[in-house]
C-alpha atoms as a PDB file:
ATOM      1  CA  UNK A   1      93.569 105.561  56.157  1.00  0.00           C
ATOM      2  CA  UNK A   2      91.070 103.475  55.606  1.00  0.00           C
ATOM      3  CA  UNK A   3      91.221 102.172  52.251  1.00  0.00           C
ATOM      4  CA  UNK A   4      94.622 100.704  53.834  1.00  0.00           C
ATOM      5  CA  UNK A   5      93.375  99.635  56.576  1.00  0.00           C
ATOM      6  CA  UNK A   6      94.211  95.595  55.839  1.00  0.00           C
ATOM      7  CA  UNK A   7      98.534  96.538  55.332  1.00  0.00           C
ATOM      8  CA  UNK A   8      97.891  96.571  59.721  1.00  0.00           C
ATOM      9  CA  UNK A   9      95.595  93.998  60.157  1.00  0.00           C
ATOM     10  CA  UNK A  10      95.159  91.355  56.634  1.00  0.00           C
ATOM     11  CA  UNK A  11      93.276  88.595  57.932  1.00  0.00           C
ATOM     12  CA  UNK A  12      90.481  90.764  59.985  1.00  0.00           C
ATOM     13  CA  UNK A  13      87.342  90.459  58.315  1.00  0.00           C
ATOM     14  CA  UNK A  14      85.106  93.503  58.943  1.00  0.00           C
ATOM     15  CA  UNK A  15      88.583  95.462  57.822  1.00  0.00           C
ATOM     16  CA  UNK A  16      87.662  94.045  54.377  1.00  0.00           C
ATOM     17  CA  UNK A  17      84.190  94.634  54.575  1.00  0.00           C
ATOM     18  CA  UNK A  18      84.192  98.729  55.639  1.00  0.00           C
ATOM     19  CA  UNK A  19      87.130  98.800  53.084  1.00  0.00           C
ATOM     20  CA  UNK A  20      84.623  97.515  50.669  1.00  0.00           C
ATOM     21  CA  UNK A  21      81.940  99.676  51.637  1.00  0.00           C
ATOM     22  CA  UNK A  22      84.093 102.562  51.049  1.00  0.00           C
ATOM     23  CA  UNK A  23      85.148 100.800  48.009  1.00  0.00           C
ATOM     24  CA  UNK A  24      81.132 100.603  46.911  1.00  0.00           C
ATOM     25  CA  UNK A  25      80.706 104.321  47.815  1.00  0.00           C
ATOM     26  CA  UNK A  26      83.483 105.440  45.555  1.00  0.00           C
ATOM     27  CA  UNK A  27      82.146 103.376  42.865  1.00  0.00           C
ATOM     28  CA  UNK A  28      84.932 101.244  42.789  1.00  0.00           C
ATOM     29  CA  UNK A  29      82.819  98.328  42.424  1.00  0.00           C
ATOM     30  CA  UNK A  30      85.502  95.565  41.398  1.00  0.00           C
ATOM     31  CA  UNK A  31      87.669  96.445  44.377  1.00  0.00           C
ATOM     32  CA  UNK A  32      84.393  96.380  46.470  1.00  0.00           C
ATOM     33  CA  UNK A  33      83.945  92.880  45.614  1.00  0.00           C
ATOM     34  CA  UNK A  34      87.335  91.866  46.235  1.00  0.00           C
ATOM     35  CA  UNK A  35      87.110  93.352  49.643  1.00  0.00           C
ATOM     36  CA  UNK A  36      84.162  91.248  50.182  1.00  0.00           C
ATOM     37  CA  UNK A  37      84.605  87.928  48.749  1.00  0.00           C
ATOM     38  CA  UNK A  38      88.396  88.742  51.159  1.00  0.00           C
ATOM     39  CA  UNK A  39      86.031  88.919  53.988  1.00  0.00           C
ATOM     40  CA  UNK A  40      83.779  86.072  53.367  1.00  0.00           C
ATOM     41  CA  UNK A  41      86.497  83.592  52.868  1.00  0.00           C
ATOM     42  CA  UNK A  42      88.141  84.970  56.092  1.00  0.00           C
ATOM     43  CA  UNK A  43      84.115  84.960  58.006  1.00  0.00           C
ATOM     44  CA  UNK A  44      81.610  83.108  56.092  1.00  0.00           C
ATOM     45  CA  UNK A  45      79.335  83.515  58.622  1.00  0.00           C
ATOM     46  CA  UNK A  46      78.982  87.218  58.323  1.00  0.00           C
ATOM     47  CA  UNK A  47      75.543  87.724  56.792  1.00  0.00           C
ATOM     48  CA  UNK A  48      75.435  91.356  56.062  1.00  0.00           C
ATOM     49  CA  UNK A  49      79.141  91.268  54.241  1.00  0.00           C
ATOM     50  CA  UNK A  50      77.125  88.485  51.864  1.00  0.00           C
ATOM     51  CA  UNK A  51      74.556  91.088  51.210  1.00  0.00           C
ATOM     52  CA  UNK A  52      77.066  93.737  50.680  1.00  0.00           C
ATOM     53  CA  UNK A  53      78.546  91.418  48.065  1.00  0.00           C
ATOM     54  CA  UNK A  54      75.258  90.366  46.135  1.00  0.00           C
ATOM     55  CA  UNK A  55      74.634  94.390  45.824  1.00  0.00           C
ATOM     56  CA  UNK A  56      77.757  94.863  44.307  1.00  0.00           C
ATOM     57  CA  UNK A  57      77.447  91.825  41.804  1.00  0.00           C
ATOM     58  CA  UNK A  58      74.073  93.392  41.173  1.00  0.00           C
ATOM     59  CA  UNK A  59      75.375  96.848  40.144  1.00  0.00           C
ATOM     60  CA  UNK A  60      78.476  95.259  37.888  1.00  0.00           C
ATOM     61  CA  UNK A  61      75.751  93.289  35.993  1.00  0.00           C
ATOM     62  CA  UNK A  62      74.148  96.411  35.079  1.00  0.00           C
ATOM     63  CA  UNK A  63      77.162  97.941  33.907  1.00  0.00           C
END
């Protein structure tokens, strides 16, 4: 249910981010950052979804 969370609620940010974060924890790494960069342009105040986002870009870089 999560991962489709954001078909009931699209424009809630922290949807995207705990999407993401069960996105990250799959290893689905692209769709993590989509979820996050979704949620910064929606909040761009939320610090720890930034964080979230730098981690990902971090482990794709590696890749």
């Amino acid at each position: 249910m999560l991962l489709h969370s954001n078909e009931y609620v699209p424009n809630n940010p922290l949807g995207h981010y705990y999407r993401g974060l069960a996105n990250q924890g799959l290893n689905q790494l692209e769709s993590a950052k989509e979820d996050f960069q979704n949620s910064i342009n929606l909040d761009p105040t939320e610090q720890r979804v930034r964080k979230a986002l730098e981690m990902v870009e971090k482990l794709l870089a590696q890749k």
